[in-house]
PDB file of N, CA and C in Angstrom:
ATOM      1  N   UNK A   1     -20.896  26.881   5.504  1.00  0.00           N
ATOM      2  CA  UNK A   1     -20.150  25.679   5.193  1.00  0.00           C
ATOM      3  C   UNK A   1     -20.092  25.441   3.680  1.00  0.00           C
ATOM      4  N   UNK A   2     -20.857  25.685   3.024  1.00  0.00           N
ATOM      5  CA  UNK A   2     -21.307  25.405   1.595  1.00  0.00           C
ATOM      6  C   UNK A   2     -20.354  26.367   0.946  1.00  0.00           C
ATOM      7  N   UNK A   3     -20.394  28.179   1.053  1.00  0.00           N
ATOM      8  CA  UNK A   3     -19.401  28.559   0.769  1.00  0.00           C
ATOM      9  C   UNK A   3     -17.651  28.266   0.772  1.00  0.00           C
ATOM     10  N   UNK A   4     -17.610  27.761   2.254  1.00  0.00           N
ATOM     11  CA  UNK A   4     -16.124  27.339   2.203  1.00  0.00           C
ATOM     12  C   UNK A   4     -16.067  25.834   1.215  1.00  0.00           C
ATOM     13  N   UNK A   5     -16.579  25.284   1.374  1.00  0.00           N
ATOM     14  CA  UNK A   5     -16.422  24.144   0.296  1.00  0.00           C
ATOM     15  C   UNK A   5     -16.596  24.582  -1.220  1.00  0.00           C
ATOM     16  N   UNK A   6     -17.035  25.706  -1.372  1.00  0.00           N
ATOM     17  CA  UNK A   6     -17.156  26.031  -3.145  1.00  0.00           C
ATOM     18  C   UNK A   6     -15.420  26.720  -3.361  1.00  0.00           C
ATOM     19  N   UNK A   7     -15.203  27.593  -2.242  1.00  0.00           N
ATOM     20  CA  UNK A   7     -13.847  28.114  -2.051  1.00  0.00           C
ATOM     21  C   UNK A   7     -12.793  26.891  -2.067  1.00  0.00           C
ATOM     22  N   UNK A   8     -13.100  25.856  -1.756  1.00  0.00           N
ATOM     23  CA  UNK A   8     -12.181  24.865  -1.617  1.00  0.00           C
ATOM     24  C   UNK A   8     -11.729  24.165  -2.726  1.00  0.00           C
ATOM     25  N   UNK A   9     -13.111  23.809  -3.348  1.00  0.00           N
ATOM     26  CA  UNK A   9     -12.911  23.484  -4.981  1.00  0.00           C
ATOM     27  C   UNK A   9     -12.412  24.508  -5.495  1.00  0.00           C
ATOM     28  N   UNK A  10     -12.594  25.662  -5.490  1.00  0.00           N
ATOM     29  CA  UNK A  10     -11.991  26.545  -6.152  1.00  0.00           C
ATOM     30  C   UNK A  10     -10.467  26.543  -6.570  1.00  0.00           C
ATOM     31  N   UNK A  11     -10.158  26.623  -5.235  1.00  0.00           N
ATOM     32  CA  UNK A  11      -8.550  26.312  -5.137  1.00  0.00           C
ATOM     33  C   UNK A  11      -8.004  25.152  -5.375  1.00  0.00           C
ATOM     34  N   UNK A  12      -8.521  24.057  -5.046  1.00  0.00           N
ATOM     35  CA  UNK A  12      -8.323  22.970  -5.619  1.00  0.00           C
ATOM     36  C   UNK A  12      -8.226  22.987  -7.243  1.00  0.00           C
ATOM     37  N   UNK A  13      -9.005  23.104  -8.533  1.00  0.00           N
ATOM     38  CA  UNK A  13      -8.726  23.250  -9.385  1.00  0.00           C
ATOM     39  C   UNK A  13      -8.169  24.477 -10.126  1.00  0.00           C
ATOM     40  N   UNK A  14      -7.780  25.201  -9.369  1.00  0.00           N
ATOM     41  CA  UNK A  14      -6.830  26.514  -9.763  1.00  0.00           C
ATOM     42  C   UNK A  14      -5.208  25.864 -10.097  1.00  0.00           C
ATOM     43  N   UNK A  15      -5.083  24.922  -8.614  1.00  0.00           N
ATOM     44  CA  UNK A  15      -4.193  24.187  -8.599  1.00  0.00           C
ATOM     45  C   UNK A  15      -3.402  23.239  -9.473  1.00  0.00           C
ATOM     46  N   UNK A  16      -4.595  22.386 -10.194  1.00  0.00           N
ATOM     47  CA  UNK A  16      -4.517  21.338 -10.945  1.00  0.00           C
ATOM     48  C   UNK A  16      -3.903  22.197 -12.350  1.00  0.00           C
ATOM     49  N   UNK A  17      -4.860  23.313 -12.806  1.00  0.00           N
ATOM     50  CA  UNK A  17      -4.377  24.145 -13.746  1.00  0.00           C
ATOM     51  C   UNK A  17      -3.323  24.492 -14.410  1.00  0.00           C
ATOM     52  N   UNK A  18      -2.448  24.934 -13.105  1.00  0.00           N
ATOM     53  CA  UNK A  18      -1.256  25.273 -12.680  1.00  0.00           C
ATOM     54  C   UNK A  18       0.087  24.613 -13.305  1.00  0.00           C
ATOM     55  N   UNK A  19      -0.447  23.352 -13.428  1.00  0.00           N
ATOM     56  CA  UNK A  19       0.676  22.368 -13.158  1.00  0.00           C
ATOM     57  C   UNK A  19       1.362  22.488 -14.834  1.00  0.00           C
ATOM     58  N   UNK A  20       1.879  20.955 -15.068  1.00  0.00           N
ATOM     59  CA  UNK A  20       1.981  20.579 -16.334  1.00  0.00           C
ATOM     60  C   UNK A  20       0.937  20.516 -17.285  1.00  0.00           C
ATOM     61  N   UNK A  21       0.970  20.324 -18.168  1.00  0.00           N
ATOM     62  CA  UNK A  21      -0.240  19.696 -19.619  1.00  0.00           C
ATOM     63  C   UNK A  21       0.948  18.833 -20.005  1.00  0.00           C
ATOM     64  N   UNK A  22      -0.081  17.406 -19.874  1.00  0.00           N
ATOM     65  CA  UNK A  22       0.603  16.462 -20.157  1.00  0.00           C
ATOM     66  C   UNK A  22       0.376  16.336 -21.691  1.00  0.00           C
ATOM     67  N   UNK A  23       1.351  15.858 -22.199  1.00  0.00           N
ATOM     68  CA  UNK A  23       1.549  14.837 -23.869  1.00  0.00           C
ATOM     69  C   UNK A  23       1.246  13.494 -23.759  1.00  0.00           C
ATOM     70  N   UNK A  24       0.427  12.827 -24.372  1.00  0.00           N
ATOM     71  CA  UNK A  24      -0.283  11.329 -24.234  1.00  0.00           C
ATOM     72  C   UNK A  24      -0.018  10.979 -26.100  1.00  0.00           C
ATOM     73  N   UNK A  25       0.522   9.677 -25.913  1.00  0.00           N
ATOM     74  CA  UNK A  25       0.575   9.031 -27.304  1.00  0.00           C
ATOM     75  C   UNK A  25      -0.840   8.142 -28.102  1.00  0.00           C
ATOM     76  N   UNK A  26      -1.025   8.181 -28.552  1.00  0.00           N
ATOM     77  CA  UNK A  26      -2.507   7.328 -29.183  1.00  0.00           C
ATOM     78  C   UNK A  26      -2.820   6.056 -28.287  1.00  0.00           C
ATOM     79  N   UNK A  27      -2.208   5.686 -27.872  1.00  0.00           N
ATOM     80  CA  UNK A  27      -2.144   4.537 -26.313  1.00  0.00           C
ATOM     81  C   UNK A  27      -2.178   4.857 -25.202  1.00  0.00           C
ATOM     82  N   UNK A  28      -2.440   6.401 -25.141  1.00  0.00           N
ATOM     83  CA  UNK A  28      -2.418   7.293 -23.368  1.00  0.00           C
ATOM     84  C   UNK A  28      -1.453   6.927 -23.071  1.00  0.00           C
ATOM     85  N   UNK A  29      -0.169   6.677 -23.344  1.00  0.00           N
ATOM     86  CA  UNK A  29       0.807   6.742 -22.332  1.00  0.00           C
ATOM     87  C   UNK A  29       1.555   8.390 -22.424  1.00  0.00           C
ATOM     88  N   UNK A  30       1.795   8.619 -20.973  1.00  0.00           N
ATOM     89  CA  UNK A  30       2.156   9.713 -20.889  1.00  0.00           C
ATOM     90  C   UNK A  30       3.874   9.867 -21.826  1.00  0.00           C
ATOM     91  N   UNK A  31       4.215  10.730 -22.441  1.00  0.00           N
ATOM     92  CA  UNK A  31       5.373  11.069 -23.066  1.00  0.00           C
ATOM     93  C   UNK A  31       6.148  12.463 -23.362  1.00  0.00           C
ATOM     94  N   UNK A  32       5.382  13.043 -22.100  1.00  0.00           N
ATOM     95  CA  UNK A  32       5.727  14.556 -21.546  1.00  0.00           C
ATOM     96  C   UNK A  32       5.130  15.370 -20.938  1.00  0.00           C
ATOM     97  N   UNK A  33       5.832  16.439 -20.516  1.00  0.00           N
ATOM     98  CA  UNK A  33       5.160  17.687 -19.966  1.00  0.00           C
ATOM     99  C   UNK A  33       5.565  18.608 -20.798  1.00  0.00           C
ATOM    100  N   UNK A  34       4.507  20.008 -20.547  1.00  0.00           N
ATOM    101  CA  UNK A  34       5.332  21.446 -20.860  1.00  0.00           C
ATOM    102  C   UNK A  34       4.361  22.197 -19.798  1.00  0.00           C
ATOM    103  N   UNK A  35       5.478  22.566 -19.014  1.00  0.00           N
ATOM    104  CA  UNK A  35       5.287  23.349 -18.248  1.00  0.00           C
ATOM    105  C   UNK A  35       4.602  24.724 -18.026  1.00  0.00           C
ATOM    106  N   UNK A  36       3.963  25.238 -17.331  1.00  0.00           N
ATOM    107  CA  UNK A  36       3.520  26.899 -17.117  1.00  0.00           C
ATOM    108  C   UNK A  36       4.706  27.871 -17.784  1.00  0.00           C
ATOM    109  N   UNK A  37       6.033  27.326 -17.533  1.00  0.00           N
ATOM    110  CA  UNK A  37       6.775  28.348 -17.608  1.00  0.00           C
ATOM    111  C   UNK A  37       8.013  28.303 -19.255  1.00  0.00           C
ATOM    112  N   UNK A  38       6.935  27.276 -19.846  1.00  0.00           N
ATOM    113  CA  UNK A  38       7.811  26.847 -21.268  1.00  0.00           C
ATOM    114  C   UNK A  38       8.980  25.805 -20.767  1.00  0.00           C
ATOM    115  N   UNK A  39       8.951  25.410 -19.605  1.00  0.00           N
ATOM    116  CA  UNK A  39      10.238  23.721 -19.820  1.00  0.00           C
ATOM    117  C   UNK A  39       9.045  23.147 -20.777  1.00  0.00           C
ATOM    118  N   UNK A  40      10.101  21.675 -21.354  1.00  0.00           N
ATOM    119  CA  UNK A  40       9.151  20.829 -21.457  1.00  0.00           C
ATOM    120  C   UNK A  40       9.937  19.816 -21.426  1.00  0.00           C
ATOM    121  N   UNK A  41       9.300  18.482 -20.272  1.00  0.00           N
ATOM    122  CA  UNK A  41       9.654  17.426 -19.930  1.00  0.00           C
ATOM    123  C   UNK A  41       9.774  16.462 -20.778  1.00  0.00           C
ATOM    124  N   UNK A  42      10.498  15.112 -20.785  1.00  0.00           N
ATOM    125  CA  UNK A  42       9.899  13.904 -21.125  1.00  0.00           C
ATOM    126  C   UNK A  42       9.086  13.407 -20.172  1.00  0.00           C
ATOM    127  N   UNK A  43       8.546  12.337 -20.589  1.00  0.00           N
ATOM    128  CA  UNK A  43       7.566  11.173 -19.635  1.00  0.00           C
ATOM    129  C   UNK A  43       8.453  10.973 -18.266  1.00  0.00           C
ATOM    130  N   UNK A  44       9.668  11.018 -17.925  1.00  0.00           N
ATOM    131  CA  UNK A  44      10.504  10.656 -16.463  1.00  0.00           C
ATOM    132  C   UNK A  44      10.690  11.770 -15.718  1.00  0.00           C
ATOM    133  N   UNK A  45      10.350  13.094 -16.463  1.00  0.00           N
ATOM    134  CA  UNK A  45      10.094  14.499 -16.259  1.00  0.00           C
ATOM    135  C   UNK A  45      11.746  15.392 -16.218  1.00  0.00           C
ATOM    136  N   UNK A  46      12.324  14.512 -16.886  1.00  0.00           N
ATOM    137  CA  UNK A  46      13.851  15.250 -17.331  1.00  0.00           C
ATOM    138  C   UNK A  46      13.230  16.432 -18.255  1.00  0.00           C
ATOM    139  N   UNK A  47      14.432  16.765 -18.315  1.00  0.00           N
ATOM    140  CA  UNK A  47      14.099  18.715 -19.161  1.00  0.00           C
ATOM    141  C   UNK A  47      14.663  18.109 -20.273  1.00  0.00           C
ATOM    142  N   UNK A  48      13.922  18.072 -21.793  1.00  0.00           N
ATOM    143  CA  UNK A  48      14.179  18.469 -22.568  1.00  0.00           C
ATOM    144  C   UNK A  48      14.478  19.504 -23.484  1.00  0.00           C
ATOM    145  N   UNK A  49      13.863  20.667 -23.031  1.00  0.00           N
ATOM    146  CA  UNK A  49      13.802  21.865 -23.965  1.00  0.00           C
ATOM    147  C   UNK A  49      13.512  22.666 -22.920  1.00  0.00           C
ATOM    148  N   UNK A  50      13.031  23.993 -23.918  1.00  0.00           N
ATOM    149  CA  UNK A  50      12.402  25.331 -23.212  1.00  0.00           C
ATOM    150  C   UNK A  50      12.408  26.352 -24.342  1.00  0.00           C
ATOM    151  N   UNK A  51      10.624  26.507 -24.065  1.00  0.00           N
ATOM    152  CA  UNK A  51       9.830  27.041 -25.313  1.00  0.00           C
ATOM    153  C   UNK A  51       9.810  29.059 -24.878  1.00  0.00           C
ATOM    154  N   UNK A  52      10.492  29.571 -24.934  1.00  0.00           N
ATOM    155  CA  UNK A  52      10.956  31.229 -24.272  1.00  0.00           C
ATOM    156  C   UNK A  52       9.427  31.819 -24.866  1.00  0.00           C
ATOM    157  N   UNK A  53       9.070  33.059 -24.217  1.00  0.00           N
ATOM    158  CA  UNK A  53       7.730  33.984 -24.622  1.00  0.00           C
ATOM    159  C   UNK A  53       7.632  34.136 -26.265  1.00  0.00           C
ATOM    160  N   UNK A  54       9.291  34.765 -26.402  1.00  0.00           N
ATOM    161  CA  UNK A  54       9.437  35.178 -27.577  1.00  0.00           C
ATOM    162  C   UNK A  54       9.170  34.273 -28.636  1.00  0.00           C
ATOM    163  N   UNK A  55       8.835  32.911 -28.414  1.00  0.00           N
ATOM    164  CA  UNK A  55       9.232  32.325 -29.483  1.00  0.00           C
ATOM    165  C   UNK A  55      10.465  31.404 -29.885  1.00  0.00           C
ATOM    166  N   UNK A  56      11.490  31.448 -28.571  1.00  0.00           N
ATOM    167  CA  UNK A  56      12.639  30.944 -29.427  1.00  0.00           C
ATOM    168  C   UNK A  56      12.309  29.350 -28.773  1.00  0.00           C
ATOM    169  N   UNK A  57      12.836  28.297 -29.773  1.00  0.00           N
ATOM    170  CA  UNK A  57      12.448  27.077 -29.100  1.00  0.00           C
ATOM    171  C   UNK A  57      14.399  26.459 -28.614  1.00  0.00           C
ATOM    172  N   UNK A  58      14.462  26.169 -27.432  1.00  0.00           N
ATOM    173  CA  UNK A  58      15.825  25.907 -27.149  1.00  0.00           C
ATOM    174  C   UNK A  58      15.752  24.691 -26.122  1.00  0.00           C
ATOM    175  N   UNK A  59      17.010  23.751 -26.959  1.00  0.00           N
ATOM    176  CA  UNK A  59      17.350  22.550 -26.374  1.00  0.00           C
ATOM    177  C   UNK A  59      17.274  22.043 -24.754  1.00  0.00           C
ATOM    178  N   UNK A  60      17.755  21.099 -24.122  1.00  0.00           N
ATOM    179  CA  UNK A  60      18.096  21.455 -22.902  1.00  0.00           C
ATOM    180  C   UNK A  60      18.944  22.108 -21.891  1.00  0.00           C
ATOM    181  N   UNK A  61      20.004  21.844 -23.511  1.00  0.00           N
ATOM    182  CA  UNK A  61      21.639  22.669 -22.821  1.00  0.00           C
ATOM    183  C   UNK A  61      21.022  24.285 -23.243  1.00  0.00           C
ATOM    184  N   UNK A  62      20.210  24.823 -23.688  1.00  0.00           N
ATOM    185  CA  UNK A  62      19.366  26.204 -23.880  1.00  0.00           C
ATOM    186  C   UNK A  62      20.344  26.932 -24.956  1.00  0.00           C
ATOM    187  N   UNK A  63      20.924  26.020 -26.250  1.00  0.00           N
ATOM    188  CA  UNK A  63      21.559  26.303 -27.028  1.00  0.00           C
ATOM    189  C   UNK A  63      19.547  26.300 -28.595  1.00  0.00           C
ATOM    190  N   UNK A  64      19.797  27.500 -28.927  1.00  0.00           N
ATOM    191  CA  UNK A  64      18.455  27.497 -29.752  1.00  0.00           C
ATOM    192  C   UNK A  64      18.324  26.506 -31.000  1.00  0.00           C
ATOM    193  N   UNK A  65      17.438  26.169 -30.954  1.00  0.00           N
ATOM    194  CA  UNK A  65      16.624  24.817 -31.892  1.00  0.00           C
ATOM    195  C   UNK A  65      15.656  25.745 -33.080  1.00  0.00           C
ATOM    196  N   UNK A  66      15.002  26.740 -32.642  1.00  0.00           N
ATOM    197  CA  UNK A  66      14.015  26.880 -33.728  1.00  0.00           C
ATOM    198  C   UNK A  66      13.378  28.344 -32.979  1.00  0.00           C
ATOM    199  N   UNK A  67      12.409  28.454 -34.119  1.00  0.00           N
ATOM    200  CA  UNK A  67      11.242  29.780 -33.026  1.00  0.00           C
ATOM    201  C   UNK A  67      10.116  29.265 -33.480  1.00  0.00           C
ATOM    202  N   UNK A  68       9.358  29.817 -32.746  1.00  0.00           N
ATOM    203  CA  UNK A  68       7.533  28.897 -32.940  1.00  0.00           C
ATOM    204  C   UNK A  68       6.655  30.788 -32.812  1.00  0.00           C
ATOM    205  N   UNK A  69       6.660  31.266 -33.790  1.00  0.00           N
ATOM    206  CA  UNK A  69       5.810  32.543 -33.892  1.00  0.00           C
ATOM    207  C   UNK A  69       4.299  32.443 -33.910  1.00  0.00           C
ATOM    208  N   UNK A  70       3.663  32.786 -33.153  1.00  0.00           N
ATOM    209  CA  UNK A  70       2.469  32.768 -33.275  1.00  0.00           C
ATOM    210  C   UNK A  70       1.587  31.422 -32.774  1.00  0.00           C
ATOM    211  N   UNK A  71       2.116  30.676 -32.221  1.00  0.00           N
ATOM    212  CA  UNK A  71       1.532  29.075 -31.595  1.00  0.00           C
ATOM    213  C   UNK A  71       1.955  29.146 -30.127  1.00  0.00           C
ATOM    214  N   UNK A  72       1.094  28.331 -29.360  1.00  0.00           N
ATOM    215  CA  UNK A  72       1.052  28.255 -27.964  1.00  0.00           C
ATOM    216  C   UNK A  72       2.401  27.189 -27.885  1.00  0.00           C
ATOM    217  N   UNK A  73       3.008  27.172 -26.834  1.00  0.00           N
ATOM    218  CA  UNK A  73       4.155  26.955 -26.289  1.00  0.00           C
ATOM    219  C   UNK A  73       3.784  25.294 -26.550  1.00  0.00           C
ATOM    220  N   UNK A  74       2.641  24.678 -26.085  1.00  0.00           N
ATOM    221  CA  UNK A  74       2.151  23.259 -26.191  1.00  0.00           C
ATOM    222  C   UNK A  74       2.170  23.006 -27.832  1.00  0.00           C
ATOM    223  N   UNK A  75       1.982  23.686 -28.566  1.00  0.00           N
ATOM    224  CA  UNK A  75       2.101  23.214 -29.755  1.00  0.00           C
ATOM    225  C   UNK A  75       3.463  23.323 -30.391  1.00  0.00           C
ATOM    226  N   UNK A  76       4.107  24.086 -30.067  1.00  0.00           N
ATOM    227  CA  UNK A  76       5.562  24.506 -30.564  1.00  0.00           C
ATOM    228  C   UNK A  76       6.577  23.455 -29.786  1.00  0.00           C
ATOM    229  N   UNK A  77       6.065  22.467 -28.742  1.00  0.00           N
ATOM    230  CA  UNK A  77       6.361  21.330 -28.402  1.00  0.00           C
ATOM    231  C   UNK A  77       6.157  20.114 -28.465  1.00  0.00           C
ATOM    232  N   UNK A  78       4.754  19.767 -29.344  1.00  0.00           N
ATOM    233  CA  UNK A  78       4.703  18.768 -30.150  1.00  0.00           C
ATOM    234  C   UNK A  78       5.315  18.985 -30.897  1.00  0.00           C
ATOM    235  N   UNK A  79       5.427  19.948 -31.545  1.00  0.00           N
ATOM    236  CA  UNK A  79       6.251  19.923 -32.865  1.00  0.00           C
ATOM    237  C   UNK A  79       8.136  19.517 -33.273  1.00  0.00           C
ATOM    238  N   UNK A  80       8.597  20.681 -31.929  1.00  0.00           N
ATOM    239  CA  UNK A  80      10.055  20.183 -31.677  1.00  0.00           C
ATOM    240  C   UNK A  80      10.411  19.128 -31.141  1.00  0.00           C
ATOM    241  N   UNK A  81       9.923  18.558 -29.587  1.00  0.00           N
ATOM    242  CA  UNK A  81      10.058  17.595 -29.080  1.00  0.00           C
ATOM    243  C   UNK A  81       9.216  16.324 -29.271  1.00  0.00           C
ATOM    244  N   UNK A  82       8.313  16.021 -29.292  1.00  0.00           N
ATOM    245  CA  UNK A  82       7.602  15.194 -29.257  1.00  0.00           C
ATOM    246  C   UNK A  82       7.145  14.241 -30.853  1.00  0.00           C
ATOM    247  N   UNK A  83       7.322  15.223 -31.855  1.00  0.00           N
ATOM    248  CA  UNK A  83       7.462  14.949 -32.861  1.00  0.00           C
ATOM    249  C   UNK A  83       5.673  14.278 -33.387  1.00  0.00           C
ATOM    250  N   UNK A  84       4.868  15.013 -32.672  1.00  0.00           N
ATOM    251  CA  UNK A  84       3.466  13.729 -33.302  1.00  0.00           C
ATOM    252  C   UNK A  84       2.393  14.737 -34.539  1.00  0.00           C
ATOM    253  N   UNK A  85       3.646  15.847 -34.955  1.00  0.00           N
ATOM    254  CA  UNK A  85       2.687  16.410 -35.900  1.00  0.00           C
ATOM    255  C   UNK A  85       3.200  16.225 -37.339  1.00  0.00           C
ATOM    256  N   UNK A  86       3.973  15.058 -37.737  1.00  0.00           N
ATOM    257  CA  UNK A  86       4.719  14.157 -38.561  1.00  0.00           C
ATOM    258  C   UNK A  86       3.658  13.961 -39.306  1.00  0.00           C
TER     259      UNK A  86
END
């Protein structure tokens, strides 16, 4: 029993992992996602952008904005969208 319940948590936070990483403003209010797969949301979870492997950072209409070389997709989205590294 003990095993299946360690298996359970397991999957359970594999899960959570998975998801979004939220963006929080100095007041915790939520003010985005970016996704596993480079979207990145606003706070109502509309698509703002999309951060590609390569680097390229592109709008929602997926017309290109910028490239982010060498930074994780979460940071190359504060930066374009979210704007809190001002």
């Amino acid at each position: 029993m003990k095993r299946i319940l360690t298996v359970l948590l397991m999957a359970l936070l594999t899960l959570c992992s998975v998801q979004a990483q939220r963006m929080q403003d100095n007041s915790y209010r939520t003010i985005g996602y970016v996704k596993q797969d480079g979207t990145v949301q606003d706070g109502s979870y509309r698509t703002i952008g999309h951060i590609k492997r390569d680097g390229t950072v592109q709008d929602a209409s997926y017309r290109t904005v910028g490239h982010a070389e060498g930074v994780s997709t979460t940071h190359a989205a504060v930066l374009f969208f979210f704007g809190l590294l001002k």
